[in-house]
Protein backbone atom coordinates (compact mmCIF):
# COMPACT_ATOMS: atom_id res chain seq x y z
CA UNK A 1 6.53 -10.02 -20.32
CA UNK A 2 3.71 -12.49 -19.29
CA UNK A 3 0.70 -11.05 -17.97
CA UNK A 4 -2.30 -12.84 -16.29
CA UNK A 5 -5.50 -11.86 -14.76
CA UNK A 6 -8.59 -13.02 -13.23
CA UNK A 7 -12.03 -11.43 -11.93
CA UNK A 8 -13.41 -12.14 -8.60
CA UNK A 9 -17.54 -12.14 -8.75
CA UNK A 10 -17.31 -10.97 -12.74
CA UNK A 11 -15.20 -7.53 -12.70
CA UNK A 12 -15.38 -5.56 -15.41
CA UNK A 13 -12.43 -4.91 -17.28
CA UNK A 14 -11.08 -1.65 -15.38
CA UNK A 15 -8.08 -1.09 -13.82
CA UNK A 16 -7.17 -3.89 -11.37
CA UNK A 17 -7.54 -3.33 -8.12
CA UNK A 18 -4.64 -5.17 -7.31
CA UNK A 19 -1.62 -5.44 -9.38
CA UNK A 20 0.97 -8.86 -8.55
CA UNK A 21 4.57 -8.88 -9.77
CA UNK A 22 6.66 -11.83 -9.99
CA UNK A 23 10.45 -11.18 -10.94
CA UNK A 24 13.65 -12.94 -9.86
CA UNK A 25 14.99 -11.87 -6.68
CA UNK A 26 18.54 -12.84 -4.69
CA UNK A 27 17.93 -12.65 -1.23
CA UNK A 28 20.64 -12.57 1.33
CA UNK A 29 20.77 -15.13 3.78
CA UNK A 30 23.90 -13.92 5.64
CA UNK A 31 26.64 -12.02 4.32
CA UNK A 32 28.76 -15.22 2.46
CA UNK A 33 25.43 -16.63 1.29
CA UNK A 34 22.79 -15.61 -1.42
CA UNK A 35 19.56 -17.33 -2.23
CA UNK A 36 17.88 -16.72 -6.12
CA UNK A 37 14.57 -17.23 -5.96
CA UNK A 38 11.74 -14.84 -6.95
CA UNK A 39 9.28 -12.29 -4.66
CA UNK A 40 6.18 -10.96 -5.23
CA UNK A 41 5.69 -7.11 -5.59
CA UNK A 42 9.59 -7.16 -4.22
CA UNK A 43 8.83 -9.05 -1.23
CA UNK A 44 9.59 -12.11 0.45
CA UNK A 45 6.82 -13.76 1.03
CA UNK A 46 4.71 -11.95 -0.69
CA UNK A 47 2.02 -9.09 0.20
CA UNK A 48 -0.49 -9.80 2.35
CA UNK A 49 -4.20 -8.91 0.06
CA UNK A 50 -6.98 -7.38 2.20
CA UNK A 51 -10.63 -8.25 0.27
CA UNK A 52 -14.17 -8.19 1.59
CA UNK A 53 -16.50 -10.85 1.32
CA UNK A 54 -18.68 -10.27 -1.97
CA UNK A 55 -16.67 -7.84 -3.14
CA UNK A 56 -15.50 -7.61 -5.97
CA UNK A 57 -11.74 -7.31 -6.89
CA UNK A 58 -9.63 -7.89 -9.94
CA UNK A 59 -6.24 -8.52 -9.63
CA UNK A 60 -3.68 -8.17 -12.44
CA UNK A 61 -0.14 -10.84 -12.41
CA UNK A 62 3.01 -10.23 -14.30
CA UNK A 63 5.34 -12.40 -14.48
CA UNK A 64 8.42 -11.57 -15.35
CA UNK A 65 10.76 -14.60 -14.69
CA UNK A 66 11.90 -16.88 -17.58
CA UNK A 67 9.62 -20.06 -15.85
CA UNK A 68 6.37 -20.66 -15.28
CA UNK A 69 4.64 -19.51 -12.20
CA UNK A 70 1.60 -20.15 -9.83
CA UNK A 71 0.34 -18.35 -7.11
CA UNK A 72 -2.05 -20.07 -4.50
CA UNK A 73 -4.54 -17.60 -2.96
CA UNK A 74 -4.97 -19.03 0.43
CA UNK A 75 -8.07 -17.71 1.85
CA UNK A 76 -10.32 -18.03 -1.28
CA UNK A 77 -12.36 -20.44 -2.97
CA UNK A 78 -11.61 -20.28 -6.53
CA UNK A 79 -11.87 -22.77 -9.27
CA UNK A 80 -9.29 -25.28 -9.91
CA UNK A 81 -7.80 -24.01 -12.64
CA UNK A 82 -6.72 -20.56 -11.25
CA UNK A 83 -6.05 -21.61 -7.55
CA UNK A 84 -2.84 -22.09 -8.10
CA UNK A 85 -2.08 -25.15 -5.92
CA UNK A 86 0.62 -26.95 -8.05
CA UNK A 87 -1.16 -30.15 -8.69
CA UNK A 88 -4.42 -28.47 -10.16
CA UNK A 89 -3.51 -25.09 -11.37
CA UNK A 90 -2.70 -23.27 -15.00
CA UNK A 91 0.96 -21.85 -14.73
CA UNK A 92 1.46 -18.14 -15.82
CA UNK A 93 3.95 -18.41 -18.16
CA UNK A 94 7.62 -16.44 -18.01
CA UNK A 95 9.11 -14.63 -20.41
């Protein structure tokens, strides 16, 4: 299992506040047709994650697909290489 993580405003190294799973998923279109894909914490999209300004939140990501993974975190600025937009940011690897 692949496990990332990354501290908002310097968290210590606790228990994350939030914890992210990534694992493969079918999802039923319609009763002849399945989709594979992946979700996030079971869900399709994903949860919706509820911070304050200055706050500060850590937020632990499995991933537990076989491929590499990003997640963009719309909403925040974060540096490039943990944004997660596909052109700039570091995959979490799979399995």
């Amino acid at each position: 299992m692949a496990v990332g993580s990354f501290a908002l405003s310097g968290a210590a190294a606790a228990a994350p506040d939030v914890t992210l799973e990534i694992a493969p998923y079918t999802l039923e279109a319609s009763p002849k047709h399945e989709i594979r894909t992946v979700a996030y914490n079971g869900e399709i999209p994903g949860p919706l994650f509820r911070m304050r300004e200055k706050e500060t939140q850590s937020v632990e990501i499995r991933n537990l697909t076989k491929d590499s993974e990003v997640v963009h975190w719309h909403g925040l600025y974060l540096p490039p290489d943990i944004d997660g937009a596909m052109e700039e940011g570091t995959p979490i690897e799979g399995n």
